[in-house]
Protein backbone atom coordinates (compact mmCIF):
# COMPACT_ATOMS: atom_id res chain seq x y z
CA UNK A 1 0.00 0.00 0.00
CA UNK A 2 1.44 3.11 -0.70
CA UNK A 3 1.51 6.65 1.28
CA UNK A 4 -1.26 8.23 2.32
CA UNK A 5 0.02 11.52 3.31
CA UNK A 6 -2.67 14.09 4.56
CA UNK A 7 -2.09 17.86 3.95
CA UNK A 8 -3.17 21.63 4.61
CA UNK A 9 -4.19 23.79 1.58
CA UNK A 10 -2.98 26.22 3.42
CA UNK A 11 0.83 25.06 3.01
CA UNK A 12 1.02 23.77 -0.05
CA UNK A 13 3.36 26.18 -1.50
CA UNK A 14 6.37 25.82 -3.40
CA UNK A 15 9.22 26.87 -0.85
CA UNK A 16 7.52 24.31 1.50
CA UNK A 17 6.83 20.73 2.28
CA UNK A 18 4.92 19.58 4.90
CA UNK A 19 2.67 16.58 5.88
CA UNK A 20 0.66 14.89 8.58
CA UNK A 21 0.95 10.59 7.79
CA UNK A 22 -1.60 7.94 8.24
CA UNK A 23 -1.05 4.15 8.80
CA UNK A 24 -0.85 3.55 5.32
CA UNK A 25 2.44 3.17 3.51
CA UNK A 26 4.50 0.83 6.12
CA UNK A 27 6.17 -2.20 6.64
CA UNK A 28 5.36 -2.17 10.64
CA UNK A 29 3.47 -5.10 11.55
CA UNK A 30 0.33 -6.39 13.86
CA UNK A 31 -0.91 -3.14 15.96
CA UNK A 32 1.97 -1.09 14.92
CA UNK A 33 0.54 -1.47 10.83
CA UNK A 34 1.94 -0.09 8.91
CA UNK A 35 3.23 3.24 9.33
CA UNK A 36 4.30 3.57 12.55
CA UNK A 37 6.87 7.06 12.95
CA UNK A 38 7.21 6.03 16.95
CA UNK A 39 9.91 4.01 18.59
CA UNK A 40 9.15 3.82 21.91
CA UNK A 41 6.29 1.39 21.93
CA UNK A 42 7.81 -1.90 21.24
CA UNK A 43 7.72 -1.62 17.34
CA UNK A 44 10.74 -2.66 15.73
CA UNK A 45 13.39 -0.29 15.38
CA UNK A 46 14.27 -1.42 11.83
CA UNK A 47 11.12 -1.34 10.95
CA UNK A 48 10.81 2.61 11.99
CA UNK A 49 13.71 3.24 10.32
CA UNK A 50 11.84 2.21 7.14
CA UNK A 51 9.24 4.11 7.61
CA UNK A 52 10.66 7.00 8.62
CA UNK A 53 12.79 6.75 5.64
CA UNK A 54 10.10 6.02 3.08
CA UNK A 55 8.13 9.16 4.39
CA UNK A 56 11.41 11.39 4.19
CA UNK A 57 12.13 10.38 0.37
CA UNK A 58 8.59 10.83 -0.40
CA UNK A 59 8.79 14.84 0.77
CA UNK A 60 12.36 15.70 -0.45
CA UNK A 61 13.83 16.23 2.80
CA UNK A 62 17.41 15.94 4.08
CA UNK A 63 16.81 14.75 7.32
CA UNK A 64 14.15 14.22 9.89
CA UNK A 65 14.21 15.89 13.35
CA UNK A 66 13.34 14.38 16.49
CA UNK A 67 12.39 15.67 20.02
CA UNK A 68 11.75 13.03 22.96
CA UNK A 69 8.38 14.36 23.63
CA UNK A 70 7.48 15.01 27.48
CA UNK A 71 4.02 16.54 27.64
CA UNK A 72 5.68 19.98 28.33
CA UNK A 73 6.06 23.72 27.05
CA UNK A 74 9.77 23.35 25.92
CA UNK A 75 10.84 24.69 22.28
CA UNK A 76 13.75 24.06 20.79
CA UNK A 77 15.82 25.18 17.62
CA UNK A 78 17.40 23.23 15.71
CA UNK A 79 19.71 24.57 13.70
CA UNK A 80 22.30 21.61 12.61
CA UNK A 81 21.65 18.28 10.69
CA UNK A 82 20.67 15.82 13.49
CA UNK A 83 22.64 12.98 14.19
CA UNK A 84 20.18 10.46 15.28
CA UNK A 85 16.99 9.84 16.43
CA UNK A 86 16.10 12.38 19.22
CA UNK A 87 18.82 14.78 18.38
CA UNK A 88 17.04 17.67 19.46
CA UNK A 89 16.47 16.44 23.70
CA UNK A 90 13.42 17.43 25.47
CA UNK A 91 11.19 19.48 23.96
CA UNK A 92 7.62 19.56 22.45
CA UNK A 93 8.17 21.95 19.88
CA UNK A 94 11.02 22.45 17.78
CA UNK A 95 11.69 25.21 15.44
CA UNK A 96 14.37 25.88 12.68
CA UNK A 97 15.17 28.72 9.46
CA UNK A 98 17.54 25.81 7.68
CA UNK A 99 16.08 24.62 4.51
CA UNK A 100 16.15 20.58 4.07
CA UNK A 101 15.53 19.46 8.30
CA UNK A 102 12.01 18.36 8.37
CA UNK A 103 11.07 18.86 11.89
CA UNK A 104 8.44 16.02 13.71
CA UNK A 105 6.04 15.87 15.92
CA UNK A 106 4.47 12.55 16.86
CA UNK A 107 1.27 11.89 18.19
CA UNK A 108 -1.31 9.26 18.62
CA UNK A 109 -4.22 11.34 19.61
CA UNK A 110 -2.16 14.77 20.95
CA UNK A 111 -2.94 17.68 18.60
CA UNK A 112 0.22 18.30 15.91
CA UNK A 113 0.96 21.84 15.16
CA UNK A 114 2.52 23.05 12.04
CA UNK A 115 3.57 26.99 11.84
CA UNK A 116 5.19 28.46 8.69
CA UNK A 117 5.92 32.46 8.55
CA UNK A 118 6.35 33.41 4.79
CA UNK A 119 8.09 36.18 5.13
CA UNK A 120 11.04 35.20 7.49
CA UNK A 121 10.98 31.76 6.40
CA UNK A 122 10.97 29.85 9.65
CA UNK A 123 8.43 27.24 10.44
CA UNK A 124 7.63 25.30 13.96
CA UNK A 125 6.19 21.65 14.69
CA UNK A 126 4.08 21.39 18.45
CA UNK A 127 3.04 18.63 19.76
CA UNK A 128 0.06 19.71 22.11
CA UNK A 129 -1.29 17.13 24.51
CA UNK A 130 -3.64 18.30 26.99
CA UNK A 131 -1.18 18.80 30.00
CA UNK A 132 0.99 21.10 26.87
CA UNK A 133 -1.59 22.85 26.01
CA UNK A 134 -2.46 23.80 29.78
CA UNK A 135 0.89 25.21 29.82
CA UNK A 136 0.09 27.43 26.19
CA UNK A 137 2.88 25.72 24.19
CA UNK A 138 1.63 27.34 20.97
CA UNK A 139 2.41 30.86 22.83
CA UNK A 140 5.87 29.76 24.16
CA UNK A 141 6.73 28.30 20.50
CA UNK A 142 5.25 31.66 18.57
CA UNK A 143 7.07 33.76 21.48
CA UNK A 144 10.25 31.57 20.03
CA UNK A 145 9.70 32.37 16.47
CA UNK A 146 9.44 36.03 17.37
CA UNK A 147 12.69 36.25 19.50
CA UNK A 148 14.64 33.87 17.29
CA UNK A 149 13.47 34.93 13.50
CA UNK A 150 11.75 38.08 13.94
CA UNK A 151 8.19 36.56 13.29
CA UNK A 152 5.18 38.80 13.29
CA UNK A 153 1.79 36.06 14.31
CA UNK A 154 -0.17 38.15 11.52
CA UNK A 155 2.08 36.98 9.17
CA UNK A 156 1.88 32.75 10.42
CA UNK A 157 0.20 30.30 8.71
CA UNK A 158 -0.90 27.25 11.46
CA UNK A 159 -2.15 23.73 10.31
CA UNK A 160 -3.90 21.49 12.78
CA UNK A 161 -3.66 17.80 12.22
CA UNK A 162 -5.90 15.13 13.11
CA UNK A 163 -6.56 14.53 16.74
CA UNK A 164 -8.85 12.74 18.95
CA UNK A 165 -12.08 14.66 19.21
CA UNK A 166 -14.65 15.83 21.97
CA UNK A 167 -16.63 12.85 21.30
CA UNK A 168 -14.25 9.99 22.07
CA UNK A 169 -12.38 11.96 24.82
CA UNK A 170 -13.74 12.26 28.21
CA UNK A 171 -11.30 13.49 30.78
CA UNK A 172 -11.75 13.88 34.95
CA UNK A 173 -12.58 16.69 37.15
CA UNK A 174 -8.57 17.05 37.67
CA UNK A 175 -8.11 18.16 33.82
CA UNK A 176 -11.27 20.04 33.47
CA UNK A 177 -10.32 22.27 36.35
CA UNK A 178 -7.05 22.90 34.73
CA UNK A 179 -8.43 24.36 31.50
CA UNK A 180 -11.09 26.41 33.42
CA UNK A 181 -8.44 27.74 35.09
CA UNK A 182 -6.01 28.13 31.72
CA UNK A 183 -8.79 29.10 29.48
CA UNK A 184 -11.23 32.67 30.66
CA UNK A 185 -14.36 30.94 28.26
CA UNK A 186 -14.24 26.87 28.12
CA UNK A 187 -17.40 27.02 25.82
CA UNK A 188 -16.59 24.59 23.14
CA UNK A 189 -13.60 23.23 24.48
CA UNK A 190 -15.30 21.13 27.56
CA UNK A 191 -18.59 20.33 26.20
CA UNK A 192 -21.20 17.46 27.33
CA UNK A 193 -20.07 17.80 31.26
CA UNK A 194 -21.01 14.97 33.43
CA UNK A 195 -22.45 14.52 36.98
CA UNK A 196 -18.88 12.93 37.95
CA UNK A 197 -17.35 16.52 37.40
CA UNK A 198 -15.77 15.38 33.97
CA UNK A 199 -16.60 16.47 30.87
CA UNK A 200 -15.71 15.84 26.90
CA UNK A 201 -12.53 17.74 25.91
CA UNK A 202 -11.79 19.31 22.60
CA UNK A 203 -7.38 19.96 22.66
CA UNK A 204 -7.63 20.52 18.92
CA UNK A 205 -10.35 23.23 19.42
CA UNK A 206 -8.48 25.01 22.65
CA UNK A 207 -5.16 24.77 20.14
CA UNK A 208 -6.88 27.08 17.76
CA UNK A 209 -7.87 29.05 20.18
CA UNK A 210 -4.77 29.75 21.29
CA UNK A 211 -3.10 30.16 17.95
CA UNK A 212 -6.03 32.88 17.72
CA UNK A 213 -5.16 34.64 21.20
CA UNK A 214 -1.26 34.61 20.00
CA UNK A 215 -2.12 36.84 16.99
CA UNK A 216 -2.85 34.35 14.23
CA UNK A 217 -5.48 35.38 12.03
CA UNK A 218 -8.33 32.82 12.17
CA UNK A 219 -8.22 32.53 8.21
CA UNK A 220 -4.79 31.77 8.44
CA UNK A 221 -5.27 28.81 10.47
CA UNK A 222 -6.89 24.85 9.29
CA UNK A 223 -7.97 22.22 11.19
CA UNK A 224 -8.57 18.96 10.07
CA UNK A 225 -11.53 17.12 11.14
CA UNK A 226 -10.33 13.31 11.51
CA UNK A 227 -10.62 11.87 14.66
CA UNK A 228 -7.96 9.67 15.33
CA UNK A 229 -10.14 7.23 17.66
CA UNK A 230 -12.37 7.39 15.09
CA UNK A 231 -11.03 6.83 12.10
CA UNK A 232 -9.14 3.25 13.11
CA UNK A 233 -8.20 1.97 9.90
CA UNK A 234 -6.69 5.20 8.50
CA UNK A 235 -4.86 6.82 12.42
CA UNK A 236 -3.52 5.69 15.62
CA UNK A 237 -5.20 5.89 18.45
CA UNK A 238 -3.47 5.55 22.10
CA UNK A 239 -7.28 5.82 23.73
CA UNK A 240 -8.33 3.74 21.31
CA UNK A 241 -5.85 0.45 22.09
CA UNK A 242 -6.07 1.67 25.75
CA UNK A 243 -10.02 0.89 25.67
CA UNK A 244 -9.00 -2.25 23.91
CA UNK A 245 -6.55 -3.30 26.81
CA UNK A 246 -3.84 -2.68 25.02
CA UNK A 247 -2.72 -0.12 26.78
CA UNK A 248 1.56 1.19 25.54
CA UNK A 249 0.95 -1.26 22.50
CA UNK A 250 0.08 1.49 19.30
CA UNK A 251 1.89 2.83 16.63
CA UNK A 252 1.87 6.84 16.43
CA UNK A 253 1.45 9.31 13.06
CA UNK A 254 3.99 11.87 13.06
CA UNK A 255 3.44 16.16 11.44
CA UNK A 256 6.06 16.73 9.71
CA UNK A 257 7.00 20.23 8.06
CA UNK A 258 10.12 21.39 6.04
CA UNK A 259 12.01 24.47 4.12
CA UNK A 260 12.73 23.65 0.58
């Protein structure tokens, strides 16, 4: 089966390459099938190597960057060829000016982020889990692009990839008093609340919001609307094998964005 690579309109440009992957295209096997971009679930390495490698060729790029994601509000630049998997440490978000390093973040129901700034040709990749997005990683990674490249957020471009949505996410009293307290209007972000205090939680919808509230014209900003539990035989789903009892056995898609 070959690549099925998922893109924004909004990106497709021809000093640019981005993409958010699917499943399809791999040589993983069993729940990891096929295209896994994730090592740290008991996949074979080899086997991620492949894929990795196939998705690389397919967009052009030099190299692929890693971060070893930690549910946090780090950014990084990367400004050098990496040298290995992970090259970048621990950060969430990565951003880089250098044409050719394709910079990835993985995700398996987390919300990926891709920024591009036209003007001073610098582009970002967030990955924006719940606890992240708590801690307004879009802000800190936009606040980056600013102090590093000289961004203006009128001037960004954001694409949301596909994430698990409001309907197949329920989430405790702990995390909805953490976005009531991070967010002054949680209309649309915790929807259908419970009598247990929990409620169903929309990331990819508080993401936009905050891509908004950092100075991101709303027109300059796509979403896509796959859910990831949803949508089993096209996306990973870490919920989704979790409900299964397979809980730290699932392959992960990866954003993936890139300066030609």
């Amino acid at each position: 089966m070959s690549l099925d690579l998922l893109t924004s309109p909004l990106l497709k440009r021809d000093d640019l390459v981005h993409a958010f992957t699917t499943r399809a295209g791999g040589v993983s096997e069993g729940p990891y099938a096929s295209l896994n971009m994730t090592r740290s679930r008991g996949d074979s390495a080899e086997h991620v190597a492949t894929n990795r490698e196939r998705v690389r060729q397919a967009l052009g790029l030099d190299y692929l960057a890693f971060a070893i994601q930690v549910h946090g509000k780090a950014v990084v630049r990367v400004d050098d060829a990496p040298k290995g998997d992970q090259a970048a440490g621990e950060a969430d978000a990565m951003i880089t000016d250098r044409p050719g390093i394709g910079l990835v973040c993985q995700t398996a129901d987390c919300t990926p982020i891709l920024l591009f700034d036209p003007k001073c040709r610098a582009i970002a990749a967030i990955h924006s889990g719940w606890r992240s997005t708590v801690q307004n990683i879009v802000t800190e990674t936009i606040t980056a692009m600013q102090r590093e490249y000289g961004s203006d957020p009128a001037d960004l471009i954001a694409a949301i990839g596909p994430s698990i949505s409001a309907a197949n996410y329920r989430v405790g009293p702990e995390v909805v008093a953490q976005f009531e307290a991070a967010f002054a209007d949680t209309a649309g972000i915790l929807v259908v609340r419970d009598e247990e205090g929990g409620a169903r939680l929309d990331v990819g919808e508080a993401c936009r919001r905050q891509l908004i509230g950092a100075g991101i014209p709303a027109s300059q900003i796509e979403r896509s609307p796959l859910c990831t539990y949803a949508e089993e035989s096209r996306l990973f789903s870490a919920r989704r094998s979790h409900h299964r009892g397979q809980s730290g056995v699932f392959g992960g898609q990866a954003g993936i964005i890139g300066l030609r």
